[in-house]
Protein backbone atom coordinates (compact mmCIF):
# COMPACT_ATOMS: atom_id res chain seq x y z
CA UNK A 1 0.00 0.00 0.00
CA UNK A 2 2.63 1.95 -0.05
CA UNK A 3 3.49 2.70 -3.56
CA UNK A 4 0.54 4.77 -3.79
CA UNK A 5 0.88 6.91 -0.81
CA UNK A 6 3.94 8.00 -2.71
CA UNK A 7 2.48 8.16 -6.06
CA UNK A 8 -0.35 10.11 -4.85
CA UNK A 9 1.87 12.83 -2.34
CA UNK A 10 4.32 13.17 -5.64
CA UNK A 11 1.61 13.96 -7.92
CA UNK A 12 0.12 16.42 -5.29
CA UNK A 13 3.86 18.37 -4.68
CA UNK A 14 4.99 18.42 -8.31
CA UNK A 15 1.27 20.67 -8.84
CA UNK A 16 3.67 23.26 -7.88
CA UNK A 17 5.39 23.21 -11.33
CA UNK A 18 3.77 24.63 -13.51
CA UNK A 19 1.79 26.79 -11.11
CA UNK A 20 3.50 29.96 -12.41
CA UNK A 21 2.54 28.83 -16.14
CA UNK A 22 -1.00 27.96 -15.92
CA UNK A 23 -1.92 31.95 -14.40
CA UNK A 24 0.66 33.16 -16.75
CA UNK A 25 -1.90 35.77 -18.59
CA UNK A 26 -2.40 37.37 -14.98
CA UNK A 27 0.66 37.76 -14.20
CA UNK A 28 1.67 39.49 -17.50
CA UNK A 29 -1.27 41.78 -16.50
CA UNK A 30 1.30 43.08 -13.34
CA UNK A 31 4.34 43.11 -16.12
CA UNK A 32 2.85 44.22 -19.19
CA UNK A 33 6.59 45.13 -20.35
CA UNK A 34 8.24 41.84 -20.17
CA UNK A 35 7.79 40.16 -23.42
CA UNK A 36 9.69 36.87 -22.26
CA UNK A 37 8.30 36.28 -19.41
CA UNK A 38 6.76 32.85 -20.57
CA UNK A 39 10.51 31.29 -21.81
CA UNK A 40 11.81 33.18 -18.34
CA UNK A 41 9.38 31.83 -15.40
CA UNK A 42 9.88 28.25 -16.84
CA UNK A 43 13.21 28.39 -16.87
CA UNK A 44 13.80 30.15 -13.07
CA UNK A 45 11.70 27.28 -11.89
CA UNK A 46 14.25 24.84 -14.24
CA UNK A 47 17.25 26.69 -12.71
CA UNK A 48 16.13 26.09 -9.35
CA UNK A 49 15.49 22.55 -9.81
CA UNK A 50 18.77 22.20 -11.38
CA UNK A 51 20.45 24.54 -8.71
CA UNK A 52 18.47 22.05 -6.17
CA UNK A 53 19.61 18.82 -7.56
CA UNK A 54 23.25 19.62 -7.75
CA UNK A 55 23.20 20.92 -3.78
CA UNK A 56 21.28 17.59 -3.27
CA UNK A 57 24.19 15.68 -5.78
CA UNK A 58 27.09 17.65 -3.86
CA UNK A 59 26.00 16.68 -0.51
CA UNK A 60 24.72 13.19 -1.37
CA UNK A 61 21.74 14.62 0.68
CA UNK A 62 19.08 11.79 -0.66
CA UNK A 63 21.28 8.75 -0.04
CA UNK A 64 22.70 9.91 3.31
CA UNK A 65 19.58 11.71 4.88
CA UNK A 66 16.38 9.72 5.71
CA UNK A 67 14.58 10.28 2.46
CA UNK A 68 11.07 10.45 3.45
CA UNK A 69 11.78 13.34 5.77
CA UNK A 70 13.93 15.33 2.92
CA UNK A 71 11.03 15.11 0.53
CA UNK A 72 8.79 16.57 3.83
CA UNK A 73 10.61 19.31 4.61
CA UNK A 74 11.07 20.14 0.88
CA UNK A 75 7.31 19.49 0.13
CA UNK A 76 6.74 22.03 2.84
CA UNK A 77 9.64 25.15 2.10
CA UNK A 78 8.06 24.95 -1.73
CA UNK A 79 4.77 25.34 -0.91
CA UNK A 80 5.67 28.02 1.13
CA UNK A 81 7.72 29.97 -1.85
CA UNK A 82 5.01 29.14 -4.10
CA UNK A 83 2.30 31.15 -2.23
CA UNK A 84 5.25 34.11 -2.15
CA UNK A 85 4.03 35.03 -5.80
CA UNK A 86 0.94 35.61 -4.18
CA UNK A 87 2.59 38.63 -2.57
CA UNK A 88 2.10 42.27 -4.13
CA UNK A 89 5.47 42.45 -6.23
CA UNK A 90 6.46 45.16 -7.88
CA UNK A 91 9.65 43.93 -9.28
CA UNK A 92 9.79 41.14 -11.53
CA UNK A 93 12.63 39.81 -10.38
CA UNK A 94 11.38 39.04 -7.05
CA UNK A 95 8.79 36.86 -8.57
CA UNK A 96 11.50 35.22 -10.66
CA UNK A 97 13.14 34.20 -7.19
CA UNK A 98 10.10 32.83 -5.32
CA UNK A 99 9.88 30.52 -8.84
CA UNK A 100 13.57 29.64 -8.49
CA UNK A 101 13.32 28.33 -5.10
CA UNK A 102 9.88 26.93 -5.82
CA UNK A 103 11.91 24.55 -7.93
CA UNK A 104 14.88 24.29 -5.85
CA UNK A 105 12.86 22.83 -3.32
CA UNK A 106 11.20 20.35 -6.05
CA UNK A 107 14.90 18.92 -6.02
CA UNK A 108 13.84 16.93 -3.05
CA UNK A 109 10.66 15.82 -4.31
CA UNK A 110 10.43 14.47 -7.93
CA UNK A 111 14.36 12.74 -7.58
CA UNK A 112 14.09 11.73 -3.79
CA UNK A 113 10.36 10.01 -4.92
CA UNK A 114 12.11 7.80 -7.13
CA UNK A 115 14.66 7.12 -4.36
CA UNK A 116 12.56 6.39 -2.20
CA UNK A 117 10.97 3.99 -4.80
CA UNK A 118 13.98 2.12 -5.31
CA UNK A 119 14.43 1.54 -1.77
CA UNK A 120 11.33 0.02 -1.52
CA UNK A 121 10.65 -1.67 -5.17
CA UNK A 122 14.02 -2.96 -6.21
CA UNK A 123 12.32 -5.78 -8.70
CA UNK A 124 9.92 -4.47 -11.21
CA UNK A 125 11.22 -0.82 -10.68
CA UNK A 126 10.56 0.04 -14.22
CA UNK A 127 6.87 -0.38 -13.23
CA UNK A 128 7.06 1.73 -9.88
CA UNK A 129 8.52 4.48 -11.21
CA UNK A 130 6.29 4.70 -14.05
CA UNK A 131 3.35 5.76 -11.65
CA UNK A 132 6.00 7.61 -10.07
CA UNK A 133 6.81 9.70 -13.00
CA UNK A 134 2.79 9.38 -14.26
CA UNK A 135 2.10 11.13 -10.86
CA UNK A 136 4.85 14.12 -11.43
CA UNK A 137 3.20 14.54 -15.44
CA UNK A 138 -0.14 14.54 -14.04
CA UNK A 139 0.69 16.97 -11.37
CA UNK A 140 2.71 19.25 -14.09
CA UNK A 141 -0.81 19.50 -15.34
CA UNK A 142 -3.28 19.73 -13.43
CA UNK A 143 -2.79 23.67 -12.72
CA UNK A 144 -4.26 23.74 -16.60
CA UNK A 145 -7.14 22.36 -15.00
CA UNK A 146 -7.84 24.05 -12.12
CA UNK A 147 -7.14 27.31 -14.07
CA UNK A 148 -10.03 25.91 -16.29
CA UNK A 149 -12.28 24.94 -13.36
CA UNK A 150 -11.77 28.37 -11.47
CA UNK A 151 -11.96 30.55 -14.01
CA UNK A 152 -14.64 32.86 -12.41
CA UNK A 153 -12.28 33.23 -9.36
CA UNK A 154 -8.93 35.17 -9.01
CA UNK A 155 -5.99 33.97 -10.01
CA UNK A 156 -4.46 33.13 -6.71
CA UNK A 157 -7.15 30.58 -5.48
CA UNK A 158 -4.79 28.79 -7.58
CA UNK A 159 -1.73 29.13 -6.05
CA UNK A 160 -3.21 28.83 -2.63
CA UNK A 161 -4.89 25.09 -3.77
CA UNK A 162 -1.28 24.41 -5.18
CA UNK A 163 0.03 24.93 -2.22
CA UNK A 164 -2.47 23.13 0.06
CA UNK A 165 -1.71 20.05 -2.00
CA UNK A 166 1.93 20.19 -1.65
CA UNK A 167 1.41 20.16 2.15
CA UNK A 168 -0.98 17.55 2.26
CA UNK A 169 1.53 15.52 0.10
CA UNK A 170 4.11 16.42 2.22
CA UNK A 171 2.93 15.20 5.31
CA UNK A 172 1.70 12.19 3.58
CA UNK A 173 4.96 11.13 2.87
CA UNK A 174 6.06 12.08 6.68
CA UNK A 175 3.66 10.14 8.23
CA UNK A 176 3.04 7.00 6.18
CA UNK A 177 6.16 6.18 4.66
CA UNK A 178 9.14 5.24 6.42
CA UNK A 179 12.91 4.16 5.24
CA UNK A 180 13.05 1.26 2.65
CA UNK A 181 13.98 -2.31 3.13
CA UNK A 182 17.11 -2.01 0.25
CA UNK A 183 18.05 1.64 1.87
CA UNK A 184 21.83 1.42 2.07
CA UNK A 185 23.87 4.03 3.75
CA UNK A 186 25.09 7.01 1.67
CA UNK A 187 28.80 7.76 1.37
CA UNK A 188 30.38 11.33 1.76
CA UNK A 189 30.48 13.48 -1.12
CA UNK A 190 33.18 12.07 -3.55
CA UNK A 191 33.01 14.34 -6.94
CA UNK A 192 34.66 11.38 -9.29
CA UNK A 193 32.52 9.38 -7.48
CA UNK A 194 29.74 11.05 -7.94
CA UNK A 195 30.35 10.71 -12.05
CA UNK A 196 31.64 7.59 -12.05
CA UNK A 197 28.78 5.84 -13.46
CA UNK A 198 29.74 7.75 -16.80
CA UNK A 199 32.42 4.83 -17.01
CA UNK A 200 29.78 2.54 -17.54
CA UNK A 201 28.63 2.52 -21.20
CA UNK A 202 25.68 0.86 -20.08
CA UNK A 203 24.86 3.36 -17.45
CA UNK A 204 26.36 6.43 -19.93
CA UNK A 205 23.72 5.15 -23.13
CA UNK A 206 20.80 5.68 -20.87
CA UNK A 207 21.81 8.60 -19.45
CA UNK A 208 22.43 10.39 -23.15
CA UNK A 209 19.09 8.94 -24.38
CA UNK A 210 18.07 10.82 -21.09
CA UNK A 211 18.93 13.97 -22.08
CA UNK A 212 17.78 13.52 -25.23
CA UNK A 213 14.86 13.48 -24.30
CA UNK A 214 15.04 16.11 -21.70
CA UNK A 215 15.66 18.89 -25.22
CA UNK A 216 12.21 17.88 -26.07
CA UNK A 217 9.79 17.69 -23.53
CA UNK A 218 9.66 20.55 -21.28
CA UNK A 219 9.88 23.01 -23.96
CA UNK A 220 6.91 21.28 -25.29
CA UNK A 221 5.17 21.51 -22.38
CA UNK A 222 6.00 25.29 -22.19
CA UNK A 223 5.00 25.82 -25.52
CA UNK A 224 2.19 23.94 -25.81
CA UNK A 225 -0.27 26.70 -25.13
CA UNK A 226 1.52 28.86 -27.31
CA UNK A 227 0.65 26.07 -30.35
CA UNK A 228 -3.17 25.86 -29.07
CA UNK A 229 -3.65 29.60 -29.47
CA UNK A 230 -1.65 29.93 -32.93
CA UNK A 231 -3.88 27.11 -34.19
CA UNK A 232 -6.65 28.68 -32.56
CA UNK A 233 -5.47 32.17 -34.81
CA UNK A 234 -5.35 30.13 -38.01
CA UNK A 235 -8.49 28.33 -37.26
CA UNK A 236 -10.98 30.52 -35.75
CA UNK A 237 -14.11 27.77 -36.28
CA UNK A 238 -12.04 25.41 -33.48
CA UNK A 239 -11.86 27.78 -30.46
CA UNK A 240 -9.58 25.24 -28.82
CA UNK A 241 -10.07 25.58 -24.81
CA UNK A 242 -6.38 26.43 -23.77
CA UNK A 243 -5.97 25.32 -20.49
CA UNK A 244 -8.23 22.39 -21.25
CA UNK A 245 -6.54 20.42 -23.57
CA UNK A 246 -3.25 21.62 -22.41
CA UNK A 247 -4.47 19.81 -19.36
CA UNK A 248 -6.00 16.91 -21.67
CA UNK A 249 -2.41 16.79 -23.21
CA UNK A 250 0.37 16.74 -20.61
CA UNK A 251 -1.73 14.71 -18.55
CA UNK A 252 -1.97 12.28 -21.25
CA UNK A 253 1.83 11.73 -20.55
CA UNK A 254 0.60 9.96 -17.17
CA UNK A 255 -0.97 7.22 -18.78
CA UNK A 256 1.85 6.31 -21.32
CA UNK A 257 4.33 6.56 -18.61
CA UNK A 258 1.85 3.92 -16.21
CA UNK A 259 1.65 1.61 -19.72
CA UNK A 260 5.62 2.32 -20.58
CA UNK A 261 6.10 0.77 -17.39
CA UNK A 262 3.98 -1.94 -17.63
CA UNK A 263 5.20 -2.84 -21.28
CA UNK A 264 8.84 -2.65 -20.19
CA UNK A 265 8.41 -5.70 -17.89
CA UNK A 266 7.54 -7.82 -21.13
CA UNK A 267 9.91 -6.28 -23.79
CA UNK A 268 12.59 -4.73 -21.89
CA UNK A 269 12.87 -0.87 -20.74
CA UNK A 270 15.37 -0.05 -22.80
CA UNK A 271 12.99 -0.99 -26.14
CA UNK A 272 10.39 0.74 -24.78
CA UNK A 273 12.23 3.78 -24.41
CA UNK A 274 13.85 3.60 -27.54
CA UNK A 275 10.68 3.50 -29.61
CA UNK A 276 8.83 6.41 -27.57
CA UNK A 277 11.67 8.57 -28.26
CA UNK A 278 11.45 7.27 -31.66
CA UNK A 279 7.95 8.62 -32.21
CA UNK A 280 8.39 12.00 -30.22
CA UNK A 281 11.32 12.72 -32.79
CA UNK A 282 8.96 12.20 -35.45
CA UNK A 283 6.45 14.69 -33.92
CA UNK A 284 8.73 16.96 -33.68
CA UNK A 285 9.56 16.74 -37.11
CA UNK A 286 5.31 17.02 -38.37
CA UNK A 287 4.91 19.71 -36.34
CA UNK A 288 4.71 22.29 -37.96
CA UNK A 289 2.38 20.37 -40.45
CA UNK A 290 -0.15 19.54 -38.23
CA UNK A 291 -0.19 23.31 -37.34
CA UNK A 292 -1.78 23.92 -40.48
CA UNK A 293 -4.17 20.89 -40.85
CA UNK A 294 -7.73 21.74 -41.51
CA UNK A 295 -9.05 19.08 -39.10
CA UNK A 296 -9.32 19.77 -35.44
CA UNK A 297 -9.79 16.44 -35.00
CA UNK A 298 -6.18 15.37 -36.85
CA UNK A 299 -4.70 18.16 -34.45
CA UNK A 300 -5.47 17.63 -31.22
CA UNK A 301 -5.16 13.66 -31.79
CA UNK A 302 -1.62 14.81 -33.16
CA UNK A 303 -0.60 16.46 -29.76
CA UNK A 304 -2.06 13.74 -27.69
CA UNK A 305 0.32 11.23 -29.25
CA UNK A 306 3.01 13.69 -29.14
CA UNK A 307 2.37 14.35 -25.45
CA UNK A 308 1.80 10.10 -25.26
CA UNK A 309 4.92 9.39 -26.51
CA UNK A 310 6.92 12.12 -25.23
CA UNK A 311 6.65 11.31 -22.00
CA UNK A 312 6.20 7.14 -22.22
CA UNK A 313 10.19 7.03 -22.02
CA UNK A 314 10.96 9.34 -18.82
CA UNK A 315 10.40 6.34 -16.22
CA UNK A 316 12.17 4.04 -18.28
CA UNK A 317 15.22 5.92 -18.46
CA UNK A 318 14.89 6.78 -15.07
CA UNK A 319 14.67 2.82 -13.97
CA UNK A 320 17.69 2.27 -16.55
CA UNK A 321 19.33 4.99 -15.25
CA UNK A 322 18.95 3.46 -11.26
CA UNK A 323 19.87 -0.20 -11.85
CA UNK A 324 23.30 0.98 -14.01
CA UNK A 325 24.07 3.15 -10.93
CA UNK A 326 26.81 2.23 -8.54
CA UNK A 327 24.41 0.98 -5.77
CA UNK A 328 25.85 3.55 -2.77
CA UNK A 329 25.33 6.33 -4.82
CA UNK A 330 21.79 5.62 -6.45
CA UNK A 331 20.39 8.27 -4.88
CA UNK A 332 22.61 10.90 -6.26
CA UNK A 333 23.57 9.39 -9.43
CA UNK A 334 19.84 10.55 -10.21
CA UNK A 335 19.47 13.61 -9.01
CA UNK A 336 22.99 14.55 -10.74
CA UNK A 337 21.89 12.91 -14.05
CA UNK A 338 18.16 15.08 -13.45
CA UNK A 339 20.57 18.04 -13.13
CA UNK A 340 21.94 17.51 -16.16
CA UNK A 341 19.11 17.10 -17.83
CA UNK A 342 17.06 19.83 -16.32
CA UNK A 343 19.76 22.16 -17.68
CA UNK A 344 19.30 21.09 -21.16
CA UNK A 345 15.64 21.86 -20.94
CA UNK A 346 16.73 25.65 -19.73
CA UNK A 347 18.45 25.58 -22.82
CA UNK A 348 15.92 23.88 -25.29
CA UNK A 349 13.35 26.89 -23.94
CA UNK A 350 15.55 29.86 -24.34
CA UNK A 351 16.47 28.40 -28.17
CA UNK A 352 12.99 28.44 -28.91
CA UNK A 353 11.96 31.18 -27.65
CA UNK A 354 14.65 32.88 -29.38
CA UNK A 355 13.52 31.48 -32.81
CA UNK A 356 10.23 31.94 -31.69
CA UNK A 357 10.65 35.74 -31.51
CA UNK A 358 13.31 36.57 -34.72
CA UNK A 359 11.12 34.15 -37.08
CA UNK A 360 8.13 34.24 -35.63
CA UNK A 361 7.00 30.47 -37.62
CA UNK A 362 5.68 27.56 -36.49
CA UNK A 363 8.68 25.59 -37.64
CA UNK A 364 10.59 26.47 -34.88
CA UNK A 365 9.81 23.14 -33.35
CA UNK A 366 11.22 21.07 -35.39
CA UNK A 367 14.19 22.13 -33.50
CA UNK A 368 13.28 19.56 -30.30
CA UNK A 369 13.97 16.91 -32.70
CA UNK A 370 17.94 17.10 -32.32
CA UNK A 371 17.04 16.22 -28.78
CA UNK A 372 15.31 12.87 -29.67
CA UNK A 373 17.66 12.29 -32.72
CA UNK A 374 21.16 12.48 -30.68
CA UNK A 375 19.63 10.00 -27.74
CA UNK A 376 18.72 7.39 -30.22
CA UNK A 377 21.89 7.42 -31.49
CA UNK A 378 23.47 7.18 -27.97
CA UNK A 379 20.88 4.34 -27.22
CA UNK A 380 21.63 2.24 -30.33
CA UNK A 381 25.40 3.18 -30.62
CA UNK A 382 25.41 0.24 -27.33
CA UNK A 383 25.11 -3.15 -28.36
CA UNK A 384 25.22 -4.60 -24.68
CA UNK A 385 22.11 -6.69 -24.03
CA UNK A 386 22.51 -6.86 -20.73
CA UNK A 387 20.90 -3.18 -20.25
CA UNK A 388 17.41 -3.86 -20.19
């Protein structure tokens, strides 16, 4: 019963995400002269989670700290900076800093979930960290929804339900969950240690396929909106919901990852993830054709494979990514590969919304598919079997 205590209390944290994102056209309202504000929030709250999970890394904070009460007190601090934007703020870069540490604090949530996962669930992983991950996608979008359902209210009933979750997840974890039966003691900080696992080709193919697809999928979540309204412009008959089907179409990502999971235990994780990423390339790639199909129905069933598929792979190379680990250091050999990745996706956002603002076109996206492209090519450059 346990597994779901932690499924349910990461899904309820990571709400915090996109948070920022999902009252976005309110904000703007308070900073009508920031014109990147979009590309900038999403990547303060990146920054932080990156800043996070390198402290985390550094200190080896998740393998030698009781993990349950890390993801507590974290669960608590970024609820707490999350209601900060709540604040009156004047500058702009103040509400850049409560996002930061909003996602600095997410460092010991989404990371120390799957750690405390694998202390628990060391056979058929794969499978636990697939609701694991399901629970964080889900929770990245379920701000779309309660924007959607709360419409008639202001704009911070949002961030003040966020929050509420966050704690409620928080003490969740506190309370019910307790250190793992295959918990091993954490060593001190060791920095060659720390990237040792890059020896390993096994362990170093997953990890590239990793951030792979890192370049792809939270720009695509941040710019997902952005593609509902410019079909929306080109298409005035379809009158897309936003927040809805942005919503419908991260949150799609929960179910592939529960499935990905559940298929990986048959055919391997490693397959699995190499065919998701597959697909997401290729989505990348029709983009900008779909943009411009006539059917609203080929469209949105376009993004929900996209956001199917996009996601399928992320517990899969997180399981891959655990079992190739040097067992003392599991615990930060993932949060130091999520840093990594996490900075790629600071860097996939500010590309696009670079291109996005000297070309103005909707082929910008094609871009994302180097991301896909260079971890297939990482994943099938290793012939070893034995990473499954």
């Amino acid at each position: 019963m346990l597994l779901p205590v932690i499924v349910i209390s990461q899904f309820l944290c990571t709400s915090l995400w996109f948070a920022g994102n999902a009252v976005l056209p309110d904000i703007i309202k308070n900073f009508p002269l920031e014109m990147n504000l979009l590309a900038n929030l999403t990547s303060m709250v990146q920054f932080g989670f990156i800043s996070g999970t390198l402290v985390f890394a550094v200190f080896s904070i998740s393998d030698i700290f009781p993990p349950s009460k890390v993801f507590f007190i974290c669960g608590i601090t970024a609820a707490l900076f999350n209601l900060a934007i709540c604040l009156e703020l004047s500058d702009v870069r103040l509400l850049l800093l409560f996002r930061f540490l909003t996602g600095f604090m997410l460092a010991g949530i989404y990371p120390v979930g799957m750690k405390i996962a694998s202390d628990y669930f060391k056979d058929g992983l794969g499978k636990s960290l697939g609701f694991l991950v399901g629970a964080l996608v889900l929770g990245t979008a379920f701000p779309h929804l309660l924007r959607t359902l709360t419409t008639a209210f202001p704009w911070k009933s949002l961030i003040y339900a966020t929050s509420a979750l966050s704690l409620i997840g928080a003490g969740s974890v506190f309370i019910f969950v307790p250190n793992g039966p295959f918990r091993m003691a954490g060593q001190k900080f060791d920095l060659s240690a720390s990237f040792s696992g890059f020896k390993n080709s096994n362990f170093r193919s997953v990890a590239f396929g990793y951030f792979g697809h890192m370049w792809e999928l939270y720009t695509f979540w941040a710019f997902l909106p952005g593609m509902l309204l410019f079909y929306n412009s080109k298409h005035p008959a379809s009158s897309l919901n936003v927040s809805l089907f942005s919503f419908l179409i991260i949150a799609s990502g929960a179910l592939s990852c529960i499935a990905g999971g559940l298929l990986s235990q048959k055919f391997g994780a490693k397959r699995i993830a190499t065919i998701a990423l597959a697909v997401s390339g290729l989505c990348c790639l029709l983009s900008s054709l779909f943009l411009f199909i006539d059917s609203v129905y080929l469209f949105v069933s376009f993004l929900l494979i996209w956001g199917l598929s996009a996601t399928a792979d992320s517990p899969l190379f997180s399981s891959l990514v655990a079992k190739n680990a040097p067992e003392r250091l599991r615990g930060t050999s993932l949060t130091l590969v999520n840093c990594i990745g996490f900075t790629i996706t600071i860097i996939s956002i500010q590309v696009i919304n670079y291109l996005a603002k000297a070309f103005n076109s909707p082929y910008i996206y094609m871009v994302l598919a180097i991301g896909p492209a260079l971890g297939l090519l990482a994943l099938l450059k290793d012939k070893n079997k034995k990473v499954c």
